[in-house]
Structures are given as C-alpha cells and as structure tokens.
Protein backbone atom coordinates (compact mmCIF):
# COMPACT_ATOMS: atom_id res chain seq x y z
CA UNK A 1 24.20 -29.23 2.47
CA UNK A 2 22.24 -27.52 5.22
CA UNK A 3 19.07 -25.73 4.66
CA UNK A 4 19.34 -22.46 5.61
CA UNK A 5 16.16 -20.69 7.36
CA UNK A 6 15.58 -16.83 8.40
CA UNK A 7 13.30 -15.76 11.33
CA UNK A 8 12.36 -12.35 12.34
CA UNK A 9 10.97 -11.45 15.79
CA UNK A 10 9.55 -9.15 17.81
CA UNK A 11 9.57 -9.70 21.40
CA UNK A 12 7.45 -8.05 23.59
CA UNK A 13 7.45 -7.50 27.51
CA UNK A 14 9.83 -5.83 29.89
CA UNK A 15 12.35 -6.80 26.95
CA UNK A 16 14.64 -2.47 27.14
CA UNK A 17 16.56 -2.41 30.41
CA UNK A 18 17.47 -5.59 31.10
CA UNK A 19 20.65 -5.93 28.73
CA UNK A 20 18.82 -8.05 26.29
CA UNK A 21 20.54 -6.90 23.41
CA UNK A 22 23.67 -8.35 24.84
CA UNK A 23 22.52 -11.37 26.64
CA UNK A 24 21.03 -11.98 22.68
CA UNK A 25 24.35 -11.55 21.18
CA UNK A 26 25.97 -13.74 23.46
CA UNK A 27 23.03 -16.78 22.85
CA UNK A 28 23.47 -16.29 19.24
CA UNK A 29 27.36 -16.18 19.28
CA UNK A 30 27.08 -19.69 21.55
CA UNK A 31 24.89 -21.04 18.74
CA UNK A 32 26.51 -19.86 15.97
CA UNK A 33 23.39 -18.04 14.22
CA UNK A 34 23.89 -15.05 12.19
CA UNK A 35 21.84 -11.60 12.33
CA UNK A 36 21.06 -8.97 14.35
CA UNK A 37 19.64 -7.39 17.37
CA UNK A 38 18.19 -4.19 18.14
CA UNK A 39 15.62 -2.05 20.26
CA UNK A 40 12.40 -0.67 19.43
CA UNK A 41 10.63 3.05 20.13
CA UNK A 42 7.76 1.22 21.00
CA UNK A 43 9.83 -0.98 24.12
CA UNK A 44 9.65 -3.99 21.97
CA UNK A 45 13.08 -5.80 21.04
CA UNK A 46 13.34 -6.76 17.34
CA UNK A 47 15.83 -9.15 16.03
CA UNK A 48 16.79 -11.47 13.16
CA UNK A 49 18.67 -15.30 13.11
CA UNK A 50 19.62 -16.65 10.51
CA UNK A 51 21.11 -20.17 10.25
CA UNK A 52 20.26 -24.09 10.19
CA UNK A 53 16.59 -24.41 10.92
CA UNK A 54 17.55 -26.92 14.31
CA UNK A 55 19.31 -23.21 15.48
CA UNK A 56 17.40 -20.94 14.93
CA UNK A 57 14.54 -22.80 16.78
CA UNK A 58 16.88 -22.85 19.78
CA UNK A 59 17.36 -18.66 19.56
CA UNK A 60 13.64 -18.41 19.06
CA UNK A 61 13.12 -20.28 21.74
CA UNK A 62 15.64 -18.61 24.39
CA UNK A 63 14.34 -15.00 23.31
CA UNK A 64 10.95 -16.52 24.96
CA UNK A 65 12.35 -16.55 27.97
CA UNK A 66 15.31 -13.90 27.96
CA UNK A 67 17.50 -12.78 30.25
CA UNK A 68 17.01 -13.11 34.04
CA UNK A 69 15.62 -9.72 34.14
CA UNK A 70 13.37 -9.94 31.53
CA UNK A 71 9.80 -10.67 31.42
CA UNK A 72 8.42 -11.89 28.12
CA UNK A 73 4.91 -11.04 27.51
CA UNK A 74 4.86 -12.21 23.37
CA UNK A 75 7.13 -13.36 20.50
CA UNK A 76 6.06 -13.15 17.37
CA UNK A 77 8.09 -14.58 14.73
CA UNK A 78 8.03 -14.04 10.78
CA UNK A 79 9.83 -16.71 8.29
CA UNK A 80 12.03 -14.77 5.83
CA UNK A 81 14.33 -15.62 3.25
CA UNK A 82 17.84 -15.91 3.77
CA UNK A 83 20.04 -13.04 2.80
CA UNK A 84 23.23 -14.66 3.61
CA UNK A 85 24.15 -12.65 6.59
CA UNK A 86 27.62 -13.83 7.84
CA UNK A 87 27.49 -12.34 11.81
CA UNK A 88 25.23 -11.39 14.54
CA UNK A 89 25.61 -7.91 15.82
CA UNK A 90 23.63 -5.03 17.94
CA UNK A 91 21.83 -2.95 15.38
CA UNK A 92 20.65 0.83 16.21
C-alpha cells in the first residue's frame, strides 16, 4: 500500500499570464497526481497535489520552475491531509 501525502502551494512570481494553470494540469495529468489548480486576486497561483509522496515532490518541484513564461519568485508549500481527491482540475 502506498502512502498517500497532500501538499498545498502557493507560488509566487510572474505565475497569471503565462498559461500556468494549464501547463499545471498537463504536469499533473503526466504524473498522475490528483487536485487542483487555480489563480489568486493577489497574482499568486494556488494549487493542491495529492498522491504518492515520490509525486508529489516531482509537481512541487516543476511548479518551481513553471512554464517557459513564467518566472518563479517563491513556493511555499503546506503538508495537508489527504482528502481522497480522485482528479486534477482548474479551480475558479
């Protein structure tokens, strides 16, 4: 059986504009993580993975460095508790 970990991030930087949201999707569809993605008021990107801890490391580490576009200033990650979320999708 596989532990099961939960991180929550906010990612700070020129993070709105630059399709992150998507390009975030897409990593966490190629990893298989489940959660969610969404923008900020304050220009920060928030999101959540949830998965194997091995994974989830890999998604934290690719929001560090984003899309091409992007320019990450600061990720600050929070370890949650699982809630047993099945998908990753685009919040709003």
């Amino acid at each position: 059986m596989v532990d099961l970990v939960r991180a929550h991030l906010y990612v700070s930087g020129r993070v709105q504009g630059v399709c992150y949201r998507a390009y975030c999707q897409e990593q966490a569809a190629a990893l298989g993580v489940a959660g969610w993605v969404r923008n900020l008021r304050d220009g920060r990107v928030e999101a959540a993975f949830e998965g194997p801890h091995g994974i989830v490391d890999q998604a934290i580490a690719w929001c560090r460095k984003g899309p091409p576009a992007a320019r990450v200033v600061d990720v600050e990650v929070r370890w949650e508790e699982p809630l047993g979320e099945k998908e990753f999708r685009i919040a709003f």
